[in-house]
PDB file of N, CA and C in Angstrom:
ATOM      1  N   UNK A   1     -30.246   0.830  -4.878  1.00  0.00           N
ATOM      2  CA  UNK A   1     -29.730  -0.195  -3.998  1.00  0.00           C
ATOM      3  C   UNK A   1     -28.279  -0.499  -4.397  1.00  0.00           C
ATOM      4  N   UNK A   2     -27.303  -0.297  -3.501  1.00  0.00           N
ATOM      5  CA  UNK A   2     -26.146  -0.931  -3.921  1.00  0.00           C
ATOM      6  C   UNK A   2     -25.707  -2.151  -3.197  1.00  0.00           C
ATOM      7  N   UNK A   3     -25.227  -2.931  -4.559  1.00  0.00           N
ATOM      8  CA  UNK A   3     -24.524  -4.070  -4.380  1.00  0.00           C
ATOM      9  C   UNK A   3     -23.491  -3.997  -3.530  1.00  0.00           C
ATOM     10  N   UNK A   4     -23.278  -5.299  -2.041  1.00  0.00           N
ATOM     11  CA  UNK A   4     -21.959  -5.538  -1.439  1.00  0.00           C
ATOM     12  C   UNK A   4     -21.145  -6.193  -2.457  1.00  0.00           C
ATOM     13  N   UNK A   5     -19.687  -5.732  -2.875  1.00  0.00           N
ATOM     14  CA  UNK A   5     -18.471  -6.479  -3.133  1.00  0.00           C
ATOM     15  C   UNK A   5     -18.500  -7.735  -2.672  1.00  0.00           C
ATOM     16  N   UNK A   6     -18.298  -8.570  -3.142  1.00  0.00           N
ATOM     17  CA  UNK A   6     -17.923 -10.229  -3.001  1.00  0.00           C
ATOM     18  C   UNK A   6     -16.610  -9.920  -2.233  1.00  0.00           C
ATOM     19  N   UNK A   7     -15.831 -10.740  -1.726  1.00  0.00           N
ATOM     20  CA  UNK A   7     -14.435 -10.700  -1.249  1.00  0.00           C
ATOM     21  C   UNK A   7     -13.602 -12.204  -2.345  1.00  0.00           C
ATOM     22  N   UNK A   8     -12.581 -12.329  -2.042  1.00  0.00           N
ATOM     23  CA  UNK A   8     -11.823 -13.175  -2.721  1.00  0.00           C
ATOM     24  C   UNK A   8     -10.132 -13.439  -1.430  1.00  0.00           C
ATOM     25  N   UNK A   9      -9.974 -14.194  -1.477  1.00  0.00           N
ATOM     26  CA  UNK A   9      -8.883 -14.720  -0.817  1.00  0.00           C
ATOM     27  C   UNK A   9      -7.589 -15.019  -1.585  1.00  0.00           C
ATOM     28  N   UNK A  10      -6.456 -14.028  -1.096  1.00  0.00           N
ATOM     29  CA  UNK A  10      -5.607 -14.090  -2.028  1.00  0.00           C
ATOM     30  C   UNK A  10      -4.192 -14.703  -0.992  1.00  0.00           C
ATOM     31  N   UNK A  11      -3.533 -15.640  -1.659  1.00  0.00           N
ATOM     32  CA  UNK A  11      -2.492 -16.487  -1.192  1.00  0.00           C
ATOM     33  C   UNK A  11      -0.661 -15.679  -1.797  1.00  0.00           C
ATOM     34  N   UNK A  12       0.307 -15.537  -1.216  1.00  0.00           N
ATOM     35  CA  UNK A  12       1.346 -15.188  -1.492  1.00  0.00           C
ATOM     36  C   UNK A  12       2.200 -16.207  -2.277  1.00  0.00           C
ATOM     37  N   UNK A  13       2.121 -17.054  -3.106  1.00  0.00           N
ATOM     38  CA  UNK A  13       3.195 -18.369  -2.987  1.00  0.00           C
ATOM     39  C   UNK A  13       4.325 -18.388  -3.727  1.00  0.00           C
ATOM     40  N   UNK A  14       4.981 -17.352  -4.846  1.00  0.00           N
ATOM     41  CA  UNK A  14       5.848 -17.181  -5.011  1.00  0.00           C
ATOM     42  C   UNK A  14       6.996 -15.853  -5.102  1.00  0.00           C
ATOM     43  N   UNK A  15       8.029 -16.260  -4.832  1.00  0.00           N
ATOM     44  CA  UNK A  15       8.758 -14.953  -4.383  1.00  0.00           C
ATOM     45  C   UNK A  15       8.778 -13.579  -5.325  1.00  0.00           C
ATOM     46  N   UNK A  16       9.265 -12.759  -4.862  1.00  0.00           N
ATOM     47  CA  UNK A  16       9.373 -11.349  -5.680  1.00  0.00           C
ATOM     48  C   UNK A  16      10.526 -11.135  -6.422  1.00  0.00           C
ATOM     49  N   UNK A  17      11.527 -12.103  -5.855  1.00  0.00           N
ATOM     50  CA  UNK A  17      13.479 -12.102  -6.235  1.00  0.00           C
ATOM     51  C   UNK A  17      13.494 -12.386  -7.583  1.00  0.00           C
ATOM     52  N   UNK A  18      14.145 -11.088  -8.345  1.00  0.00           N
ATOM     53  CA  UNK A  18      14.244 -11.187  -9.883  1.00  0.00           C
ATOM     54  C   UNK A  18      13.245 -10.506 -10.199  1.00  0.00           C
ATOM     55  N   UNK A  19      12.130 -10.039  -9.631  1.00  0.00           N
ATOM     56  CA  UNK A  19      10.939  -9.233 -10.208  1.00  0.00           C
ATOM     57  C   UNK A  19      10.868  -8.136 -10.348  1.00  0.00           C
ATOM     58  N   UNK A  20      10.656  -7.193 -11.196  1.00  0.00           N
ATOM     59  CA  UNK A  20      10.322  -5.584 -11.391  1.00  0.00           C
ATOM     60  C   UNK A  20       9.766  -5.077  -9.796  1.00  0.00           C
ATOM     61  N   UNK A  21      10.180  -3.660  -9.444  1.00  0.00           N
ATOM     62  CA  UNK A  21       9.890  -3.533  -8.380  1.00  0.00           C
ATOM     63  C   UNK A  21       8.664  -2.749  -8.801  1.00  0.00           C
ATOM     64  N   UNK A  22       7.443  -3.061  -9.499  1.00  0.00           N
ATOM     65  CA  UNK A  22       6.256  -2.842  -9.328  1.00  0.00           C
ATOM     66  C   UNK A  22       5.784  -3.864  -9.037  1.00  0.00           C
ATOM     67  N   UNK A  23       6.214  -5.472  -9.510  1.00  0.00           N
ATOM     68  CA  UNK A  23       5.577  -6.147  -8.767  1.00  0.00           C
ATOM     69  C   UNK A  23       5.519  -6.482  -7.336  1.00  0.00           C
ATOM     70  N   UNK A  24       6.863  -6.031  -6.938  1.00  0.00           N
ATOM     71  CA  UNK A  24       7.041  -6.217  -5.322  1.00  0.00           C
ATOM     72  C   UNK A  24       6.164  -5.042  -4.733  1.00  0.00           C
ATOM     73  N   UNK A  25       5.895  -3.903  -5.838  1.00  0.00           N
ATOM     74  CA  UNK A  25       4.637  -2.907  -4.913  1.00  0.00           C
ATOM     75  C   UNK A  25       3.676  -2.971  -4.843  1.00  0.00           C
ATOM     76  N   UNK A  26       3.020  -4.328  -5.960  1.00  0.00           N
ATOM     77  CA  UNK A  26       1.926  -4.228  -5.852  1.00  0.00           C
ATOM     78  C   UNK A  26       1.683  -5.491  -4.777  1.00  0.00           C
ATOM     79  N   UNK A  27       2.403  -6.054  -4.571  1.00  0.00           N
ATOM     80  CA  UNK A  27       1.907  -7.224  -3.718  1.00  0.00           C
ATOM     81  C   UNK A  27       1.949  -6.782  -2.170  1.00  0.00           C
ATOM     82  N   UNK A  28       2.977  -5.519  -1.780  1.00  0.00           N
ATOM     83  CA  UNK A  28       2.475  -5.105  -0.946  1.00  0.00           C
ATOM     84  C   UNK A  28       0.840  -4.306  -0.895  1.00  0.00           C
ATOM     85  N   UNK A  29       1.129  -3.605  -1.879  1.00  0.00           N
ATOM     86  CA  UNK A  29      -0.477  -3.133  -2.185  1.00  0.00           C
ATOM     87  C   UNK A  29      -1.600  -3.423  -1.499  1.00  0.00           C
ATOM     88  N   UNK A  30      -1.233  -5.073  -1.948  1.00  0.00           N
ATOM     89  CA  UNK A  30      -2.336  -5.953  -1.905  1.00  0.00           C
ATOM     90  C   UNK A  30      -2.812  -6.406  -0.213  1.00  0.00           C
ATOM     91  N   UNK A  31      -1.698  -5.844   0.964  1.00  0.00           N
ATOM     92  CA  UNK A  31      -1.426  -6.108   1.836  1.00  0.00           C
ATOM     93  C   UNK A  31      -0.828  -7.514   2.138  1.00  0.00           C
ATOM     94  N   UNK A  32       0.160  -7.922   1.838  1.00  0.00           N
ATOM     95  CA  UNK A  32       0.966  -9.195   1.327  1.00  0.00           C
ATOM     96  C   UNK A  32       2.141  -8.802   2.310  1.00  0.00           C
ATOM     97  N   UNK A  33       2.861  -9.459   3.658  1.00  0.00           N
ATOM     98  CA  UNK A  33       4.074  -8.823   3.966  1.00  0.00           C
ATOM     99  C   UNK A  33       5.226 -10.164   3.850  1.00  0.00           C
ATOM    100  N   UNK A  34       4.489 -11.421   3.951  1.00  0.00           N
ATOM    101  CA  UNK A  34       4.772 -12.353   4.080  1.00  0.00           C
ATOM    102  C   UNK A  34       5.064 -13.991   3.034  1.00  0.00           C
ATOM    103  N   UNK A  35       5.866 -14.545   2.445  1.00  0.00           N
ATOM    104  CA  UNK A  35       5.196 -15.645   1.605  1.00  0.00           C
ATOM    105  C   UNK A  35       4.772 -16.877   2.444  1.00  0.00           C
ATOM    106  N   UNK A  36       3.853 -16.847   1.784  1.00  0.00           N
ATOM    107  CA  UNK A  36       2.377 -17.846   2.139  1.00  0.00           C
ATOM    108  C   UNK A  36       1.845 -17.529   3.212  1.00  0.00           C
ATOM    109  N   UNK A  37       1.417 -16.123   3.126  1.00  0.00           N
ATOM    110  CA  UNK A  37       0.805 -15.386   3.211  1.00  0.00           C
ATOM    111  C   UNK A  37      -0.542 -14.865   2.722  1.00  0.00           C
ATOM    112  N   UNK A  38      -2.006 -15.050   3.610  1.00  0.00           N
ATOM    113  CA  UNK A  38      -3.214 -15.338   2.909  1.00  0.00           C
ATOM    114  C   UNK A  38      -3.991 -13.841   3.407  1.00  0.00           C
ATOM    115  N   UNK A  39      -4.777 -12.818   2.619  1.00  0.00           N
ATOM    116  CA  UNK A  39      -5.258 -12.077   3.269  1.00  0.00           C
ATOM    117  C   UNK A  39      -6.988 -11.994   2.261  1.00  0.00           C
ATOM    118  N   UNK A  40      -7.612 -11.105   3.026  1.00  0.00           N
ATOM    119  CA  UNK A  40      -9.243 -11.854   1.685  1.00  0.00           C
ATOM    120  C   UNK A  40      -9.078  -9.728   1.534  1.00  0.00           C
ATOM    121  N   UNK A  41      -9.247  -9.597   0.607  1.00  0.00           N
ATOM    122  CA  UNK A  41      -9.567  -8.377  -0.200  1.00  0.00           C
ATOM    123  C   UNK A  41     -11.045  -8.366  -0.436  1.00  0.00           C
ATOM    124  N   UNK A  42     -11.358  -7.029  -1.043  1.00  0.00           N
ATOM    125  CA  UNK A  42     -12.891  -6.563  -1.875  1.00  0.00           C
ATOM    126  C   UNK A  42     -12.345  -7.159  -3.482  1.00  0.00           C
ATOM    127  N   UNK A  43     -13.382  -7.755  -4.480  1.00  0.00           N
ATOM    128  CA  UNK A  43     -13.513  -7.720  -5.259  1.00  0.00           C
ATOM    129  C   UNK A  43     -14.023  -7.048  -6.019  1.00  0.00           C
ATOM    130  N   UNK A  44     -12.861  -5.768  -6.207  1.00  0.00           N
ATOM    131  CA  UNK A  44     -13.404  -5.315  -6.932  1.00  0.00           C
ATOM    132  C   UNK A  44     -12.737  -4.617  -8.505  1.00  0.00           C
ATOM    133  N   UNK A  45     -12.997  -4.148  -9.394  1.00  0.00           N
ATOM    134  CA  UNK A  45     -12.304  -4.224 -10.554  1.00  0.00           C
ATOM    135  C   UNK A  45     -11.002  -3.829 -10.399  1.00  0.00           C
ATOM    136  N   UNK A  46     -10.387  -2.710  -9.504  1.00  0.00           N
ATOM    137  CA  UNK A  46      -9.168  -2.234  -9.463  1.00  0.00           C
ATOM    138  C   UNK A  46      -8.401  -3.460  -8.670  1.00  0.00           C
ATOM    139  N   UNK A  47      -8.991  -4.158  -7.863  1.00  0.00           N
ATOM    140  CA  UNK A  47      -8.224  -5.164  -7.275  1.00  0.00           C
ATOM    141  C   UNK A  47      -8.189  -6.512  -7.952  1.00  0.00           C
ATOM    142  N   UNK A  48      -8.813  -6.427  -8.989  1.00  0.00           N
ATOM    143  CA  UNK A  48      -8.540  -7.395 -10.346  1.00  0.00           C
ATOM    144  C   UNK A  48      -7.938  -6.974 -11.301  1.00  0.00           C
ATOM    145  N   UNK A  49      -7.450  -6.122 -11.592  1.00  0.00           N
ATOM    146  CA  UNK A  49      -6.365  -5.553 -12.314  1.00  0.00           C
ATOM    147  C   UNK A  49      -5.240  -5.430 -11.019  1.00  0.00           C
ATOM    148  N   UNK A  50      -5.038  -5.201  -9.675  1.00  0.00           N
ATOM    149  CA  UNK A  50      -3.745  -5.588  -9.304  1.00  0.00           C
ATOM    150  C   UNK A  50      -3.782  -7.164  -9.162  1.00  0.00           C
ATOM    151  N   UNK A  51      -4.339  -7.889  -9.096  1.00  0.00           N
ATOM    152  CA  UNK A  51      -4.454  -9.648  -8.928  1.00  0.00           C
ATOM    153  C   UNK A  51      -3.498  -9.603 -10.873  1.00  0.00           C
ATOM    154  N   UNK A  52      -4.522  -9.219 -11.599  1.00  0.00           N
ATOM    155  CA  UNK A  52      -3.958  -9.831 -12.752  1.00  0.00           C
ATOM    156  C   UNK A  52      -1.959  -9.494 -12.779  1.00  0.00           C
ATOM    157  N   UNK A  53      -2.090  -8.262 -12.731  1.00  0.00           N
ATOM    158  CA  UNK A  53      -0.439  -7.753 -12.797  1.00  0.00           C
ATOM    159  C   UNK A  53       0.252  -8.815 -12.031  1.00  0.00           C
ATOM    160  N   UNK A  54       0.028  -9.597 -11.024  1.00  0.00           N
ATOM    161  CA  UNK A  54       0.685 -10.274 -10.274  1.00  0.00           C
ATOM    162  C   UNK A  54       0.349 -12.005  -9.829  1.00  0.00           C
ATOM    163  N   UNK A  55      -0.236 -11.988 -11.356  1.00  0.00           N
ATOM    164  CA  UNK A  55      -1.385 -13.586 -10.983  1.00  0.00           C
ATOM    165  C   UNK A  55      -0.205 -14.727 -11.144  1.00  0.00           C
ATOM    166  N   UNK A  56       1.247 -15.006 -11.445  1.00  0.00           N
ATOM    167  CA  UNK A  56       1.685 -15.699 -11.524  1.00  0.00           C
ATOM    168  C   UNK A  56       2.376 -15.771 -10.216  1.00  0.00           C
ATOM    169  N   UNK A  57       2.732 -14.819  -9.456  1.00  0.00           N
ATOM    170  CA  UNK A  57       3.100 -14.876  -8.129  1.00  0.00           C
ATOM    171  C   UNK A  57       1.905 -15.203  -6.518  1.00  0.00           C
ATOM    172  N   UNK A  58       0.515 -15.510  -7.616  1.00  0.00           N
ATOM    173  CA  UNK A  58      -0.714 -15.342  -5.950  1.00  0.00           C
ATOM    174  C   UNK A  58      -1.275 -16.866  -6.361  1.00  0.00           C
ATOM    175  N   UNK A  59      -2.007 -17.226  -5.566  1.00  0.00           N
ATOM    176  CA  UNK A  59      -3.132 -17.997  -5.692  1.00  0.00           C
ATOM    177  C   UNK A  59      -4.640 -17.704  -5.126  1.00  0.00           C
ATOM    178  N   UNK A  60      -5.619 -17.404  -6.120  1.00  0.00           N
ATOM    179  CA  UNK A  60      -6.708 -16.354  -5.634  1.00  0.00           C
ATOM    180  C   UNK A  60      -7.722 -17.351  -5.496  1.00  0.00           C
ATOM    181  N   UNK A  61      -8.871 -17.921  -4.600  1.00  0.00           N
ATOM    182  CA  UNK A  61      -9.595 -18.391  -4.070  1.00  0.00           C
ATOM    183  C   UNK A  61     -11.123 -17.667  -3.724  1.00  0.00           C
ATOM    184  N   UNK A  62     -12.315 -17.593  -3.945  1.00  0.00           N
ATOM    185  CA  UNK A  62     -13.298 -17.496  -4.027  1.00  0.00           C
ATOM    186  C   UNK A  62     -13.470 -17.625  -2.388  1.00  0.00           C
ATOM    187  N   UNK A  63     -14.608 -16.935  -1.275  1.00  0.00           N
ATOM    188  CA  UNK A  63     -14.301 -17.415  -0.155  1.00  0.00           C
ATOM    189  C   UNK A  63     -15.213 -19.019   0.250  1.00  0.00           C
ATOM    190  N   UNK A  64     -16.111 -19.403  -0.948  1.00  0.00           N
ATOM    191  CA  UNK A  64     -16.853 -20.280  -0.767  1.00  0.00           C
ATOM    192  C   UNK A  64     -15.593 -21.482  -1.137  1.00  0.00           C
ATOM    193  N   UNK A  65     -14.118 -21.409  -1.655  1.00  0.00           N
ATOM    194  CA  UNK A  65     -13.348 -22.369  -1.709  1.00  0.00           C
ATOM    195  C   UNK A  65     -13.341 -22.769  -3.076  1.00  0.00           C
ATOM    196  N   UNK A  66     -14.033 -22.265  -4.072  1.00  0.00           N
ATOM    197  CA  UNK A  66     -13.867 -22.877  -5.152  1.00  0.00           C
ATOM    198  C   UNK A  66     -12.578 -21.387  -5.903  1.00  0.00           C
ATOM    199  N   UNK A  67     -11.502 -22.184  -6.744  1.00  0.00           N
ATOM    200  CA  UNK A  67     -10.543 -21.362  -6.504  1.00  0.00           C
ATOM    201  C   UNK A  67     -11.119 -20.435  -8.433  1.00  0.00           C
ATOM    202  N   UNK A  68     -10.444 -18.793  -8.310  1.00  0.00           N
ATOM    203  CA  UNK A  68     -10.923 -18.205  -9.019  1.00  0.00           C
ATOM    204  C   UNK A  68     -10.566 -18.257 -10.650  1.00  0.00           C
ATOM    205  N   UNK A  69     -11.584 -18.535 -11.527  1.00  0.00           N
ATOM    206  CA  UNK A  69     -10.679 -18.796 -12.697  1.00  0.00           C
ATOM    207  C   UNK A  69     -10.161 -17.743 -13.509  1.00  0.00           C
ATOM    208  N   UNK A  70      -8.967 -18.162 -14.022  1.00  0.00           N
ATOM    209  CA  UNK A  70      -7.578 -17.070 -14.388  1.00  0.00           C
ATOM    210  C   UNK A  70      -8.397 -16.716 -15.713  1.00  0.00           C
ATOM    211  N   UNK A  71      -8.060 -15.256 -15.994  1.00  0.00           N
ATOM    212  CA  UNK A  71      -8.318 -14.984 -17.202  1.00  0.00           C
ATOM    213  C   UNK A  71      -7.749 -15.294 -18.586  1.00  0.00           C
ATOM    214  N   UNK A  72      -6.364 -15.903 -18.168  1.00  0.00           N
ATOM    215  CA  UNK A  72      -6.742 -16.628 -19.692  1.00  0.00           C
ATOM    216  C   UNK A  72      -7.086 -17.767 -20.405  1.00  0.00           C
ATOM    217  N   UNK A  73      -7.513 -18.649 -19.274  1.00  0.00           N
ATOM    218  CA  UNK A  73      -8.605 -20.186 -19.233  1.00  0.00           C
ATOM    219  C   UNK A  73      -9.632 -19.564 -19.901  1.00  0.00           C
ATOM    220  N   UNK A  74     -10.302 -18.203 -19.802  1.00  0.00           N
ATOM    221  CA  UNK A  74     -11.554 -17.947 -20.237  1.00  0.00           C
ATOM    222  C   UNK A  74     -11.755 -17.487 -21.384  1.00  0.00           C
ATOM    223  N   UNK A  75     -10.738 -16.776 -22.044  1.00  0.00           N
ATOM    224  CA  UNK A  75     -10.761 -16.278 -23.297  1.00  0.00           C
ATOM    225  C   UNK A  75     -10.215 -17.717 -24.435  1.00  0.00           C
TER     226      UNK A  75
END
């Protein structure tokens, strides 16, 4: 039986200006064209490793609204 992916809702809210242009690739990546700019992705590990590379520029949201906690609150 395979498991469906959860989704997650990811927010654009700060700019790319001054940033390495991997981060400006990955936020297109992410399908991002816009700031504040909201699109919901698969959760899934490769798209949590591009969230992390770029977690100071997103705001990531759970789709039930409770917002997702950052990995380094948890460690």
């Amino acid at each position: 039986m395979v498991a469906v992916a959860g989704k997650l809702k990811v927010t654009w809210v700060r700019s790319t200006i001054g940033h390495k242009a991997a981060a400006r690739g990955t936020i297109r990546a992410l399908g991002l064209h816009r700031l504040h700019q909201t699109v919901e992705i698969a959760d899934t590990p490769m798209m949590r490793g591009m969230l992390r590379r770029v977690a100071f520029l997103l705001d990531v949201e759970e789709p039930g609204g409770a917002k997702a906690a950052k990995e380094e609150d948890s460690k």
